[in-house]
N, C-alpha and C. Protein backbone atom coordinates (compact mmCIF):
# COMPACT_ATOMS: atom_id res chain seq x y z
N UNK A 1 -4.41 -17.48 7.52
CA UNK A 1 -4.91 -18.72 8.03
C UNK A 1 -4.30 -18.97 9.41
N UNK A 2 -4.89 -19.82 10.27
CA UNK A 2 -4.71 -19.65 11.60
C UNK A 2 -4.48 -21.63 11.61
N UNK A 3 -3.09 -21.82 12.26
CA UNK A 3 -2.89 -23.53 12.07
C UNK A 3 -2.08 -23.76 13.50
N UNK A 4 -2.42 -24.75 14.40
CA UNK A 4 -2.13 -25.30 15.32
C UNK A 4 -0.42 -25.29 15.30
N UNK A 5 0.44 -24.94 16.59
CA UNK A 5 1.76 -24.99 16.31
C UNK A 5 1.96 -26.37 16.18
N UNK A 6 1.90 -26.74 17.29
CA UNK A 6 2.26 -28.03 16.62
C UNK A 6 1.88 -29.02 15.63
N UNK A 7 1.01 -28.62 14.30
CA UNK A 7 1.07 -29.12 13.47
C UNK A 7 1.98 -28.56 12.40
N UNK A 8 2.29 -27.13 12.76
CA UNK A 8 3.38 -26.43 12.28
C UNK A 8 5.29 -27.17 11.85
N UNK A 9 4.84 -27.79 13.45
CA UNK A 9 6.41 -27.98 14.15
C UNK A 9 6.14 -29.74 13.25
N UNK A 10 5.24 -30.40 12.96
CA UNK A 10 5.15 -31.42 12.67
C UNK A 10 5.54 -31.43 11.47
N UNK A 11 5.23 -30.41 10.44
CA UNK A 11 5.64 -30.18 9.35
C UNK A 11 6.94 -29.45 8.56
N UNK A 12 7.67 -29.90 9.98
CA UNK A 12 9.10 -29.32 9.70
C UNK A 12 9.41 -27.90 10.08
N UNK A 13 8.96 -26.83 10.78
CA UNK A 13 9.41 -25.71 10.32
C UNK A 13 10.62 -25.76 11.63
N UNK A 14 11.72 -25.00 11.30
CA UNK A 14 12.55 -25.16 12.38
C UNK A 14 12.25 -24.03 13.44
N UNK A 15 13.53 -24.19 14.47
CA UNK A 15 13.16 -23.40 15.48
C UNK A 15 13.20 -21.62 15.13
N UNK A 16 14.11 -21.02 14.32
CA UNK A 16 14.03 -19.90 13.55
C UNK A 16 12.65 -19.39 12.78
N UNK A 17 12.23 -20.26 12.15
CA UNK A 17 10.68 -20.12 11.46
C UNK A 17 9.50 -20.02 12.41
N UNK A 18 9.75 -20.74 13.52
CA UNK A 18 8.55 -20.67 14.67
C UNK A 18 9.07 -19.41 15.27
N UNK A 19 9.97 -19.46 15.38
CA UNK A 19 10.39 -17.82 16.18
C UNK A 19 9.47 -16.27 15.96
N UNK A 20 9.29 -16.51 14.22
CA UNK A 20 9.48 -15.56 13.74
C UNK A 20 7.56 -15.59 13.42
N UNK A 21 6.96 -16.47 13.80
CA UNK A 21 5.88 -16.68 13.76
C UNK A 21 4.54 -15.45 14.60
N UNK A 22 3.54 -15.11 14.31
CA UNK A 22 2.61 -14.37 15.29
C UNK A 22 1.83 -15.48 15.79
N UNK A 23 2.08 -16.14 17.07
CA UNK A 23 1.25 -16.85 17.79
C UNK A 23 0.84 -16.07 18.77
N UNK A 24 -0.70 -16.91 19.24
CA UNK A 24 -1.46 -16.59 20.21
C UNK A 24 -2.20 -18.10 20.70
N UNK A 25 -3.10 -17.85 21.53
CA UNK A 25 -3.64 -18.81 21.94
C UNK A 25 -5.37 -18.60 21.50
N UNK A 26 -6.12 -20.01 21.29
CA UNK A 26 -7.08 -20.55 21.15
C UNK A 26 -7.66 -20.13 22.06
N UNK A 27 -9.25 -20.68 21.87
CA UNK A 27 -10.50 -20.66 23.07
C UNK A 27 -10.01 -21.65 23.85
N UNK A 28 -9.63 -22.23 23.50
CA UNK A 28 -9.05 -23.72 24.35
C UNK A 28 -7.39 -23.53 24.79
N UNK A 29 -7.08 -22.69 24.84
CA UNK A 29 -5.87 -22.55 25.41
C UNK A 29 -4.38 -22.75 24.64
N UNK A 30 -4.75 -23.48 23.27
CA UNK A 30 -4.02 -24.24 22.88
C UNK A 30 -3.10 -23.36 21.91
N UNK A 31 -1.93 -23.26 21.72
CA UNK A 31 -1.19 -22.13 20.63
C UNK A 31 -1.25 -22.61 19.03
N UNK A 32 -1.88 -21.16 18.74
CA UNK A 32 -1.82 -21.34 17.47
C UNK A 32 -1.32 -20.26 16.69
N UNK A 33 -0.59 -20.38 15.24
CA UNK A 33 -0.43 -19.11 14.73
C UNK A 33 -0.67 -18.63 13.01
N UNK A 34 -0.41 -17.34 13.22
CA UNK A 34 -1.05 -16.92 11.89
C UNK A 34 0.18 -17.30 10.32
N UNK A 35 -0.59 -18.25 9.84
CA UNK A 35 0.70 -18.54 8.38
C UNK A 35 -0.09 -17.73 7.45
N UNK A 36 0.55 -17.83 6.42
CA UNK A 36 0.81 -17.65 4.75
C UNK A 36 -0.50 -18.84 4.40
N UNK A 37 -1.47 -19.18 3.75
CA UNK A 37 -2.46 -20.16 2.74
C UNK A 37 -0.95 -20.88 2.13
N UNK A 38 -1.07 -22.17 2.36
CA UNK A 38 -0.27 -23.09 1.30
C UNK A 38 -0.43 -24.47 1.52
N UNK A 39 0.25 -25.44 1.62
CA UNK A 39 -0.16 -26.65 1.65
C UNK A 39 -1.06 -27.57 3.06
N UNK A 40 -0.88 -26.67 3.46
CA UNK A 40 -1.71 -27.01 5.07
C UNK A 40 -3.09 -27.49 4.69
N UNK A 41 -3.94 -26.92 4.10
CA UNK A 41 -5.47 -27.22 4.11
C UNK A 41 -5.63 -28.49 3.38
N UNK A 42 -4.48 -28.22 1.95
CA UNK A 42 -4.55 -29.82 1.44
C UNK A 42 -4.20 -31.13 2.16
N UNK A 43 -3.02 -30.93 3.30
CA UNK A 43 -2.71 -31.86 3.80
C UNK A 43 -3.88 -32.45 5.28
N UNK A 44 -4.30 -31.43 5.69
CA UNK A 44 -5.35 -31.47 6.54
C UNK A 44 -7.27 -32.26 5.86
N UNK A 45 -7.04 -31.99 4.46
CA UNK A 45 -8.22 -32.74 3.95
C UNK A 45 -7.18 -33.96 3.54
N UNK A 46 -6.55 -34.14 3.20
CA UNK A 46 -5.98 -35.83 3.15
C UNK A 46 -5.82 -36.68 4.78
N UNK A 47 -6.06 -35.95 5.56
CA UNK A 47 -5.32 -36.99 6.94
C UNK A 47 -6.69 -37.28 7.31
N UNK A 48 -7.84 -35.60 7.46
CA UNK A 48 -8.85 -36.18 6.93
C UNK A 48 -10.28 -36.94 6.36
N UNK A 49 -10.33 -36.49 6.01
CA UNK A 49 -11.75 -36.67 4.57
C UNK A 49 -11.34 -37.72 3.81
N UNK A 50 -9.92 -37.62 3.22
CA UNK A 50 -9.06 -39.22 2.20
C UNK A 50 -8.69 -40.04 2.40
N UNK A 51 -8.56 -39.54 4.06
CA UNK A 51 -7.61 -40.75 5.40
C UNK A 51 -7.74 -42.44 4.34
N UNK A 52 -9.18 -42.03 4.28
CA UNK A 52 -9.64 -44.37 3.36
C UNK A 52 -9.34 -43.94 1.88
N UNK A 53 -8.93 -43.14 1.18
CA UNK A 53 -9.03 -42.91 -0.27
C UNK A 53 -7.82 -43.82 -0.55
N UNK A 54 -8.28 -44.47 -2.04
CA UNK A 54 -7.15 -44.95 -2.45
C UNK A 54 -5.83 -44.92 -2.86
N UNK A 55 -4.78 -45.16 -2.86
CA UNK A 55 -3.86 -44.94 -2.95
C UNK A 55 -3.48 -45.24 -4.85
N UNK A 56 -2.39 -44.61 -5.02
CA UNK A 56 -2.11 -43.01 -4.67
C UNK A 56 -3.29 -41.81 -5.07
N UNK A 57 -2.90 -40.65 -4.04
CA UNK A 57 -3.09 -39.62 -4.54
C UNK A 57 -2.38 -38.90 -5.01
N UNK A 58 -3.15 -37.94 -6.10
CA UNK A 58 -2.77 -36.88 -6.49
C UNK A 58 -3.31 -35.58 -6.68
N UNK A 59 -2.94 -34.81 -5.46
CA UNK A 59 -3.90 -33.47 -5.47
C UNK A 59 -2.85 -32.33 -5.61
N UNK A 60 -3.40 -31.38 -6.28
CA UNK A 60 -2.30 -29.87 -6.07
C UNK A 60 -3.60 -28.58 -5.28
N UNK A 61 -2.97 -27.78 -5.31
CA UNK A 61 -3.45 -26.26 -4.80
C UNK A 61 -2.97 -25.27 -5.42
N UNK A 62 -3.71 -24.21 -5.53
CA UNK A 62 -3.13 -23.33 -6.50
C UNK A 62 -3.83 -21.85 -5.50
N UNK A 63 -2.62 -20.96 -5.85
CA UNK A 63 -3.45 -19.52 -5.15
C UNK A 63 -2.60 -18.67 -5.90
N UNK A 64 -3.67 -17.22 -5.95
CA UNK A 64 -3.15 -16.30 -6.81
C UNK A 64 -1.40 -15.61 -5.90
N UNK A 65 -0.95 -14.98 -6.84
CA UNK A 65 0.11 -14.41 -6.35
C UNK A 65 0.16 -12.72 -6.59
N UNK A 66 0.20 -11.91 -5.87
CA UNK A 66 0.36 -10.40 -5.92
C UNK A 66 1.60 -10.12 -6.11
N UNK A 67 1.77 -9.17 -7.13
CA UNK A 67 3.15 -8.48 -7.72
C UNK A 67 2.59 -7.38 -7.42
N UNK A 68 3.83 -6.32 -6.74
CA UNK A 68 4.06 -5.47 -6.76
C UNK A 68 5.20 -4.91 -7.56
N UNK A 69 4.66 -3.59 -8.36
CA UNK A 69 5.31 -2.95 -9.09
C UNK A 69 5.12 -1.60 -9.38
């Protein structure tokens, strides 16, 4: 998945975690980089599509996990 840095940096990751990040830039110039699928898409449909939903929510996400063995 491909997520805006600075929504990255908004969501806490420190300066070590952005380091270690594969960024590039947008059509628009703007840096973005390649994460891991995890809570990003949920939090991005709550700010939003739910922005007016009532309070509280409660949503989860779920994704498969690969074992190697």
């Amino acid at each position: 998945m491909v997520e805006s840095i600075e929504v990255l940096r908004a969501l806490g990751l420190n300066a070590e975690q952005q380091r270690r990040l594969f960024k590039f830039s947008d059509a628009r110039g703007e840096v973005v980089a390649l994460v891991a699928s995890g809570p990003f898409p949920v939090a991005r449909l709550v700010a939003g599509k739910l922005r007016a939903a009532a309070l509280p929510l409660r949503l989860c996400y779920s994704r498969a996990v690969a074992v190697r063995g």
